[in-house]
Every structure is written in structure tokens, then in C-alpha cells.
C-alpha atoms as a PDB file:
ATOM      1  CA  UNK A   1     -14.392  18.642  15.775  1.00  0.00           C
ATOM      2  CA  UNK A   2     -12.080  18.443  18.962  1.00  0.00           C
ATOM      3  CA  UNK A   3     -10.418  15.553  20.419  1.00  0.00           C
ATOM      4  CA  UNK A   4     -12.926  15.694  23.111  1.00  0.00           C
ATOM      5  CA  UNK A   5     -15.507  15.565  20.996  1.00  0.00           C
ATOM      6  CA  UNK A   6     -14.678  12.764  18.809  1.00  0.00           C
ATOM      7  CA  UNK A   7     -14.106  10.820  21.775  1.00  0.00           C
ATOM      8  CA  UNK A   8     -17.205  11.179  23.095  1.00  0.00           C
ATOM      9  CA  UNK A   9     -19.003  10.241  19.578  1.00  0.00           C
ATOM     10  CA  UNK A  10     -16.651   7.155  19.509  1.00  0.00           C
ATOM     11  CA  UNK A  11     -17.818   6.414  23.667  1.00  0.00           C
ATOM     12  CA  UNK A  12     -21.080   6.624  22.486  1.00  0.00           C
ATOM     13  CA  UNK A  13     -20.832   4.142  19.292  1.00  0.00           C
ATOM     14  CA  UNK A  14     -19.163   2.236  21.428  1.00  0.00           C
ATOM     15  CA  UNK A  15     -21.871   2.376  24.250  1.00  0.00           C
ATOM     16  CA  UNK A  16     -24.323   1.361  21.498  1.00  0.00           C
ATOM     17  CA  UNK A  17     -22.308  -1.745  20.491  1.00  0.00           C
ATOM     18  CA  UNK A  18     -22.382  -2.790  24.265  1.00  0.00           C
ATOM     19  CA  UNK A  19     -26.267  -2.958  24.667  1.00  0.00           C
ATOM     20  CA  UNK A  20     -26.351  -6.511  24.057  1.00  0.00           C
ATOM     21  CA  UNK A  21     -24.037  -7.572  26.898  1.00  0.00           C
ATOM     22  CA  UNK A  22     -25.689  -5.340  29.539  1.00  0.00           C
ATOM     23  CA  UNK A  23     -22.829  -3.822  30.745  1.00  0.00           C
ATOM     24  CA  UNK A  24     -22.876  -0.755  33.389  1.00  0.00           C
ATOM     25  CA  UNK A  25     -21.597   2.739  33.000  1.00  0.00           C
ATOM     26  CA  UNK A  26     -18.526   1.777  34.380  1.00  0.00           C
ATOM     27  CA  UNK A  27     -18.015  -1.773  32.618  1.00  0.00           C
ATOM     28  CA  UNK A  28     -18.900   0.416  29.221  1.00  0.00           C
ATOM     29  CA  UNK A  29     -16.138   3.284  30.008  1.00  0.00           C
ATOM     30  CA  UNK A  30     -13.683   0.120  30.957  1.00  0.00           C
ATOM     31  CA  UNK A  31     -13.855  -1.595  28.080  1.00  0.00           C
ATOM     32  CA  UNK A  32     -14.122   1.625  25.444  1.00  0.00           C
ATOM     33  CA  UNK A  33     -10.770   2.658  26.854  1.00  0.00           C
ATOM     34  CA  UNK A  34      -8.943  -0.871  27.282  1.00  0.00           C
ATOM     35  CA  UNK A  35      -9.818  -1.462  23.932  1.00  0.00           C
ATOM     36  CA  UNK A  36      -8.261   1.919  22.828  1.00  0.00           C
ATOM     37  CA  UNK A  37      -4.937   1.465  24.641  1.00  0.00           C
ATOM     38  CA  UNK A  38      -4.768  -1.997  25.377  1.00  0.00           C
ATOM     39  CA  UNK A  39      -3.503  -0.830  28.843  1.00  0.00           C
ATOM     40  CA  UNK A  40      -5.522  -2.294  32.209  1.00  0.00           C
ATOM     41  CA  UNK A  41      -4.158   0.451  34.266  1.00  0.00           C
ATOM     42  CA  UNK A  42      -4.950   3.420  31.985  1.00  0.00           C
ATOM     43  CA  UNK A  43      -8.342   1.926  31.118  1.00  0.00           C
ATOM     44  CA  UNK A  44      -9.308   1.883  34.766  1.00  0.00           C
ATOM     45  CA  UNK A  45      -7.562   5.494  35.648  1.00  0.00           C
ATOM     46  CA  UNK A  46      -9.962   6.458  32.452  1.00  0.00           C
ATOM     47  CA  UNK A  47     -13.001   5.205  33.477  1.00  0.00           C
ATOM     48  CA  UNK A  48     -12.773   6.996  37.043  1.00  0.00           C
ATOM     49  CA  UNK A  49     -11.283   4.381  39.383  1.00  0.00           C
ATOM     50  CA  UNK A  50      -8.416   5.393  42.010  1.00  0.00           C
ATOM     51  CA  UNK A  51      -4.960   4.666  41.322  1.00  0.00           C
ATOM     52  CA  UNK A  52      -4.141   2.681  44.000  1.00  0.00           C
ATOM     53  CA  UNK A  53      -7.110  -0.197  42.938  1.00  0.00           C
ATOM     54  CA  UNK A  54      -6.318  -0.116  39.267  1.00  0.00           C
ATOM     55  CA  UNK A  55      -4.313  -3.610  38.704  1.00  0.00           C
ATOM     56  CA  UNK A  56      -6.761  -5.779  41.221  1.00  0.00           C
ATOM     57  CA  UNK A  57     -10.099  -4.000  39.769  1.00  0.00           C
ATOM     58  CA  UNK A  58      -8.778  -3.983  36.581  1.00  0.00           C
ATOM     59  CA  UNK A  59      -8.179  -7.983  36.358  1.00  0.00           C
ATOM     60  CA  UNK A  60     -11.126  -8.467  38.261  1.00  0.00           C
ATOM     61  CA  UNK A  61     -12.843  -6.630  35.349  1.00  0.00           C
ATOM     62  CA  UNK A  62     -11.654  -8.418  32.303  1.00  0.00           C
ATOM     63  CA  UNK A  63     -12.984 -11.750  34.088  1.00  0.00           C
ATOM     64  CA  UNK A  64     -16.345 -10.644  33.694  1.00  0.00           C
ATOM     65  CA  UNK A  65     -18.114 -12.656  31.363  1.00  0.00           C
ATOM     66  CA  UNK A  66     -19.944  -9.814  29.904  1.00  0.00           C
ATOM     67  CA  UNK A  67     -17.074  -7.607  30.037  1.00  0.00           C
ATOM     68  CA  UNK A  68     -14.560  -9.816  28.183  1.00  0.00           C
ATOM     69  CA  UNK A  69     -17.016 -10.910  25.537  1.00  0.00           C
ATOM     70  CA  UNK A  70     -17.990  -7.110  24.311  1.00  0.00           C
ATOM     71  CA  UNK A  71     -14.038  -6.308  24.328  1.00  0.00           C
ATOM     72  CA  UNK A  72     -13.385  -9.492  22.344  1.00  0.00           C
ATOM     73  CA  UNK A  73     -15.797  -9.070  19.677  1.00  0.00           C
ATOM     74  CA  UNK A  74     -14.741  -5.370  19.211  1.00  0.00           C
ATOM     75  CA  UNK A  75     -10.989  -6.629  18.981  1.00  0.00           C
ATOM     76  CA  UNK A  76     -12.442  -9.460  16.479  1.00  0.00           C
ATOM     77  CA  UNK A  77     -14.612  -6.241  14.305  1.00  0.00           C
ATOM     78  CA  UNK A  78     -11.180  -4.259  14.317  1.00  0.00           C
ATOM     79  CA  UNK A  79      -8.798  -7.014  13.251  1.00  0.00           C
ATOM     80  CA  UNK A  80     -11.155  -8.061  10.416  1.00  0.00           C
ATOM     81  CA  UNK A  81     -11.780  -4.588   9.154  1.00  0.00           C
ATOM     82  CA  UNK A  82      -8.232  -3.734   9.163  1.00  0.00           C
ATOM     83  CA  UNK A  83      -6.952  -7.166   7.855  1.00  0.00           C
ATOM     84  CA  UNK A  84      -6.132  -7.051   3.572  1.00  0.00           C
ATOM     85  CA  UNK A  85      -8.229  -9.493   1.840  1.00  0.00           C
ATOM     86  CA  UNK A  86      -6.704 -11.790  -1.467  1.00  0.00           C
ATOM     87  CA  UNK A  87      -7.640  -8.575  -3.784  1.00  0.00           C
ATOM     88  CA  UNK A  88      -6.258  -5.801  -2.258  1.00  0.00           C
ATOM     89  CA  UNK A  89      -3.256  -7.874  -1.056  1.00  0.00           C
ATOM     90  CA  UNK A  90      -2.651  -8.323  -4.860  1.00  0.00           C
ATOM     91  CA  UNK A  91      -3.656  -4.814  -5.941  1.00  0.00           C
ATOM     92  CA  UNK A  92      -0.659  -3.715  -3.240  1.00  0.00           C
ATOM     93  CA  UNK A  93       1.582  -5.700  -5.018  1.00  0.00           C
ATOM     94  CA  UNK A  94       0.533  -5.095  -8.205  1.00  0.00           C
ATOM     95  CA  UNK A  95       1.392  -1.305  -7.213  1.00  0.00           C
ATOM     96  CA  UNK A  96       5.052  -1.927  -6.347  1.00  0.00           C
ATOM     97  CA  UNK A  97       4.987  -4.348  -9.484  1.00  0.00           C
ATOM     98  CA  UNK A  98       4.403  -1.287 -11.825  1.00  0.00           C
ATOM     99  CA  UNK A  99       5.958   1.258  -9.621  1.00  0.00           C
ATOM    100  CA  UNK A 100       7.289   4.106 -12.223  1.00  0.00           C
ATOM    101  CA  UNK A 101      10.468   6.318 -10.325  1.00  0.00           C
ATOM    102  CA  UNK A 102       9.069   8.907 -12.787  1.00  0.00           C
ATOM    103  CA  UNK A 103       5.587  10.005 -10.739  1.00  0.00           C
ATOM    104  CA  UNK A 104       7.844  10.745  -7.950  1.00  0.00           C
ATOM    105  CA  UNK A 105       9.538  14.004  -9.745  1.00  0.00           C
ATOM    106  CA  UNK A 106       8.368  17.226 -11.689  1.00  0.00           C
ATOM    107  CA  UNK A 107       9.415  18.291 -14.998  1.00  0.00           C
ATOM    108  CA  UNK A 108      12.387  20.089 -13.643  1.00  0.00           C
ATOM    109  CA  UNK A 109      13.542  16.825 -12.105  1.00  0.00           C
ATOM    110  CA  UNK A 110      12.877  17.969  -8.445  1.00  0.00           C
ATOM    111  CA  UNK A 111      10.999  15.483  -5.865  1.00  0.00           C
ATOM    112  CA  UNK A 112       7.176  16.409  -5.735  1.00  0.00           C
ATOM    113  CA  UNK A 113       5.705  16.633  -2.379  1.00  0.00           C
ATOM    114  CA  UNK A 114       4.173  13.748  -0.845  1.00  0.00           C
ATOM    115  CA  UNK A 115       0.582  15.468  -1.446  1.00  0.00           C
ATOM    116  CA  UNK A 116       1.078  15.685  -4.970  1.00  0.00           C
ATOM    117  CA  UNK A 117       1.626  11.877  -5.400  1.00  0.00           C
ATOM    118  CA  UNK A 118      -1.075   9.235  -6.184  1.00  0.00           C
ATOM    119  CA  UNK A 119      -1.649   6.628  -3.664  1.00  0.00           C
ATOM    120  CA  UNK A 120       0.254   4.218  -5.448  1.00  0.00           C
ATOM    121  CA  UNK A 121       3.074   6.094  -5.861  1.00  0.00           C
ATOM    122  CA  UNK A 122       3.294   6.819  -2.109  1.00  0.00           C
ATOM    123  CA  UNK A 123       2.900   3.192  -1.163  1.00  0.00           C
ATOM    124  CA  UNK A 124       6.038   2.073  -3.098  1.00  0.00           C
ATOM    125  CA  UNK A 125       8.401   4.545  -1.005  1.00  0.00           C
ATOM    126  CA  UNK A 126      10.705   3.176   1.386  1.00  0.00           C
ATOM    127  CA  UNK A 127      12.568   5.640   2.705  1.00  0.00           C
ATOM    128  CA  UNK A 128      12.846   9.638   2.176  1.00  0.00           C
ATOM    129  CA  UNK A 129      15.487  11.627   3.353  1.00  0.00           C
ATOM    130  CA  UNK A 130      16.673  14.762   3.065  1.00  0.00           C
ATOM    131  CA  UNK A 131      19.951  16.375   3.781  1.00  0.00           C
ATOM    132  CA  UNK A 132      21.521  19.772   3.733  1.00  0.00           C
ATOM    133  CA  UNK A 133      24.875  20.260   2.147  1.00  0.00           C
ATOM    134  CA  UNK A 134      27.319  23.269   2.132  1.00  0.00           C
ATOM    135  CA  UNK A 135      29.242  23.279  -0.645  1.00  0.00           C
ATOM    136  CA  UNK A 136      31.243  26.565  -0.068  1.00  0.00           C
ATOM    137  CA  UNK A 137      31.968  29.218   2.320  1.00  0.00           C
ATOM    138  CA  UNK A 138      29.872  31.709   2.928  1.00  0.00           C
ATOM    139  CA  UNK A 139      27.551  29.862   0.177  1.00  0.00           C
ATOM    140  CA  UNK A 140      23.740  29.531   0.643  1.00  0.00           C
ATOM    141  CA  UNK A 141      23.258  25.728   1.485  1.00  0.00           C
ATOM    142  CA  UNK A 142      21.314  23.325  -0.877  1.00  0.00           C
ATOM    143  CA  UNK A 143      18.578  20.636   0.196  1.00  0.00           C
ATOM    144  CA  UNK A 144      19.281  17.315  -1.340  1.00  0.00           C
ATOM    145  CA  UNK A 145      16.624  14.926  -1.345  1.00  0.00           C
ATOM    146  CA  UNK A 146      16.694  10.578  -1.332  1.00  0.00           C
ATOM    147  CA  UNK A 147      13.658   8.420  -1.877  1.00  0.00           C
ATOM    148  CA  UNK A 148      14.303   4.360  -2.311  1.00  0.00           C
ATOM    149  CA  UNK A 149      11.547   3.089  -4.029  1.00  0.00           C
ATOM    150  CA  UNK A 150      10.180  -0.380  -3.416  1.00  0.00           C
ATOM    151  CA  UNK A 151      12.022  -2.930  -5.627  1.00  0.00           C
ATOM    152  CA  UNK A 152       9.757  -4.507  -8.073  1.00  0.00           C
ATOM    153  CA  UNK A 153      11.078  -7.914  -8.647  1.00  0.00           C
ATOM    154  CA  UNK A 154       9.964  -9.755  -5.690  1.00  0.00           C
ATOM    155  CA  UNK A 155       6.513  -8.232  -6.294  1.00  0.00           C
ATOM    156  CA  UNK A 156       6.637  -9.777  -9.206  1.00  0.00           C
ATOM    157  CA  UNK A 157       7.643 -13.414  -8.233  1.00  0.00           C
ATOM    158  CA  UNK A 158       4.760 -13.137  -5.891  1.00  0.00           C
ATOM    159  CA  UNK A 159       2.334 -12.413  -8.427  1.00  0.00           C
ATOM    160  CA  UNK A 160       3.956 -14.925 -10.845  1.00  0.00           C
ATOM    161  CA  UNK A 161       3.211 -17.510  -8.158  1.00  0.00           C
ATOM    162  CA  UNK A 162       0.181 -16.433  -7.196  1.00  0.00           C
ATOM    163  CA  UNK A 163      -0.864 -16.728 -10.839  1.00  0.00           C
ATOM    164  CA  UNK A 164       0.651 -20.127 -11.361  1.00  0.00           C
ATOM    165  CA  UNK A 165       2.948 -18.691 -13.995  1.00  0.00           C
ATOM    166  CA  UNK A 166       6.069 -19.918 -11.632  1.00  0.00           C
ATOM    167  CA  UNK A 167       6.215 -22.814  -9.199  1.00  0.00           C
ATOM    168  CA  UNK A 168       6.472 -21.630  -5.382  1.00  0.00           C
ATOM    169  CA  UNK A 169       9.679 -23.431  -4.415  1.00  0.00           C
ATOM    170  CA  UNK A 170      11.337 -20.858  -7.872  1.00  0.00           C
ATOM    171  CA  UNK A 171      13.852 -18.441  -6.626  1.00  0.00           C
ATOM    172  CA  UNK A 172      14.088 -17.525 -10.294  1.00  0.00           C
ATOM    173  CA  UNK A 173      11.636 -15.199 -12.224  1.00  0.00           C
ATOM    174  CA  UNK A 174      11.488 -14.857 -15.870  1.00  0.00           C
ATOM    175  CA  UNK A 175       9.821 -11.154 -16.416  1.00  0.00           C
ATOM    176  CA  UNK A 176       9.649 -11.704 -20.115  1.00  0.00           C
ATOM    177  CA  UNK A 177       7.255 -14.840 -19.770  1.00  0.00           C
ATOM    178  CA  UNK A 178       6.392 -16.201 -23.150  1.00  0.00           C
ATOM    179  CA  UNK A 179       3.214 -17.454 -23.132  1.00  0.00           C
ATOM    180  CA  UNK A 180       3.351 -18.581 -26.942  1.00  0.00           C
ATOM    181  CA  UNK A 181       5.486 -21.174 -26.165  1.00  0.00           C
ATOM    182  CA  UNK A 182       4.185 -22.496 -23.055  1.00  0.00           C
ATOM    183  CA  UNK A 183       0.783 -23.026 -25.405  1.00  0.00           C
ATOM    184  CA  UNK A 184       2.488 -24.145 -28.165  1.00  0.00           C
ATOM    185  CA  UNK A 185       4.015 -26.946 -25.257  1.00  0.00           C
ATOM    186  CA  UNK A 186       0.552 -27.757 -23.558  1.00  0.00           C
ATOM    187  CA  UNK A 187      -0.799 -28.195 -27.620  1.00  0.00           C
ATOM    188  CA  UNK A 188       2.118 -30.960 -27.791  1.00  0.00           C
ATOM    189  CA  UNK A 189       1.707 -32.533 -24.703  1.00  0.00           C
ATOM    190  CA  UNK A 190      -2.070 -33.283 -26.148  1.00  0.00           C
ATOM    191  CA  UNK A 191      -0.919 -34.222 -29.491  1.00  0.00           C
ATOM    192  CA  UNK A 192       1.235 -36.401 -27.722  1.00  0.00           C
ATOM    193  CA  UNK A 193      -1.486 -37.799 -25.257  1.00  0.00           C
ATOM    194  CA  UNK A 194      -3.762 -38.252 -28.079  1.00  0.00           C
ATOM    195  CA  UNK A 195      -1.304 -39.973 -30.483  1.00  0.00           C
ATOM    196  CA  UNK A 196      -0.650 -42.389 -27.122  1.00  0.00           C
ATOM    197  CA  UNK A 197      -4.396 -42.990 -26.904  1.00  0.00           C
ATOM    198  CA  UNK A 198      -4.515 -44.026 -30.603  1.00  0.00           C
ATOM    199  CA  UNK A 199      -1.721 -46.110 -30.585  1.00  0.00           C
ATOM    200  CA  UNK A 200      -3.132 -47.953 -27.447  1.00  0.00           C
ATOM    201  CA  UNK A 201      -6.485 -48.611 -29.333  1.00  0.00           C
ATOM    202  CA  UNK A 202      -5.082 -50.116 -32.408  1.00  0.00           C
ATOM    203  CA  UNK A 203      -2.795 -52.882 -29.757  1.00  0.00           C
ATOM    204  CA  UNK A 204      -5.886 -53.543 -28.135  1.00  0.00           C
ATOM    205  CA  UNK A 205      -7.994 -54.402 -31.062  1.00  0.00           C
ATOM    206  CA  UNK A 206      -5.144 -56.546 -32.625  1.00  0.00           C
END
């Protein structure tokens, strides 16, 4: 499918979403293209108007009740279909948590290409760069190839928080949690509260 053509079958889900608020031809082209570049002028130049009325039209047109209504709830429909939810938020971080320098390289120890890594994988990249060296004279030149990975720790105090394992306010994190002791603490703590209970009783009945 061409440009063209997928603009056209966007214009005309667009056109369907605008129904409701009775907009014109024109109102429906304006707002389908200042919602695509943000841009009053290039909206109006899109939707057919001259150049020379394109700032005092175009102002004139976002004050129209109808008009500014349809373009705010299709800014509202984008921004909450692109915005990460709790889940995947953690699921991102849980990636760069476990990220593994390891799926970025073949057997041979070379850098796979970008197509041959798992989402995952590709998320936790930072940077890639690649730069040719000549080592001799006269010498074919060799590629060498960079890639920073995402550092895992602060992934990791995010999750830790997020997960109550750490306070927020901790600068600190403690990878090797041991979650032994911090039952074998809370079972103390009761003992404790338990044994103060008790001892409480017997004073009272005295």
C-alpha cells in the first residue's frame, strides 16, 4: 500500500470518528491533518485553504466548538493508547533487570544484527556504534562494533521498591535479598508481640 493510500484509509477512519460532532468536509480534513502534525498552518495548507489565510482561518478553526472537541478526544484516544500501563512499565524494567550481554553476539563472538535479536534484547541497547579502523598500510580496514547495554541496577532498585522489598527514600540495593531472614524477623516480631500480650494479661488479672 502507498503513502497515498494509507492516508486516505486513515482520512477516512478518521472521517468516521468525526460523525458525532457534525463536522464539514473541510472541518474533517482540518482536524485529520492538525492532529497529524500538530501544525495550524500545514493543517490548513492540507485541507485546501490559501496560504495567505492560513494563521487567521486556522485559529478561527480550532475555536469551533465542534472542531476542538473531535481533535481533543482523538489527542485524548492517542495519548491513552500510547501511554505504558503499571504491567508493561514493570515488564520493561524487568527486561533491562535480566538483560544478558550474551543474546547480543553469535558464537564467533561477532554482534548479531538488530533483526536477529529478541525484543528484549533490543530494548536494553543504548547506544551502537560502529567504527572503521586501519590498522596498516595498504591493509584492508576492519569494522569494529560498540553496543552499551542498559545498566541493570537501577532497574532493579525500581522493582525492589515497587515490590516493597526496599524503602523508596534507599539509595542502596541489596541484589542478594534474603528473604529467610526477613521471615525469620517478622516470626520474632510476633513472638515478641504475643509474649507482650501475655505478659499484659497476667498484670491485669493480678
Amino acid at each position: 500500500m502507498s503513502k497515498a493510500s494509507d492516508e486516505v484509509a486513515e482520512f477516512q477512519v478518521s472521517a468516521k470518528a468525526a460523525r458525532p460532532f457534525g463536522l464539514t468536509h473541510r472541518e474533517r480534513e482540518f482536524a485529520f491533518f492538525y492532529i497529524k502534525y500538530g501544525d495550524i498552518t500545514k493543517a490548513m495548507l492540507e485541507a485546501g485553504y490559501a496560504k495567505t489565510t492560513t494563521t487567521v482561518k486556522g485559529n478561527s478553526m480550532l475555536r469551533r466548538p465542534a472542531v476542538a472537541a473531535f481533535i481533543k478526544q482523538q489527542l485524548e484516544k492517542r495519548y491513552n493508547e500510547e501511554m505504558m500501563g503499571p504491567a508493561e512499565i514493570q515488564a520493561r524494567l524487568a527486561w533491562v533487570g535480566r538483560v544478558d550481554p550474551g543474546k547480543v553476539h553469535n558464537e564467533d563472538g561477532s554482534y548479531k544484527k538488530m533483526s536477529e535479536m529478541d525484543e528484549a534484547t533490543r530494548f536494553c541497547i543504548r547506544s551502537w556504534e560502529d567504527e572503521m579502523r586501519f590498522d596498516a598500510d595498504g591493509a584492508p580496514p576492519t569494522m569494529t562494533r560498540k553496543v552499551k547495554l542498559a545498566d541493570p541496577v537501577p532497574a532493579l532498585r525500581l522493582l525492589a521498591q515497587i515490590n516493597q522489598l526496599i524503602s523508596p527514600d534507599s539509595h542502596q540495593l541489596n541484589i542478594f535479598v534474603n528473604l529467610d531472614s526477613r521471615l525469620d524477623a517478622a516470626n520474632q516480631r510476633r513472638a515478641a508481640a504475643e509474649a507482650q500480650i501475655e505478659k499484659d494479661k497476667i498484670v491485669s488479672e493480678q
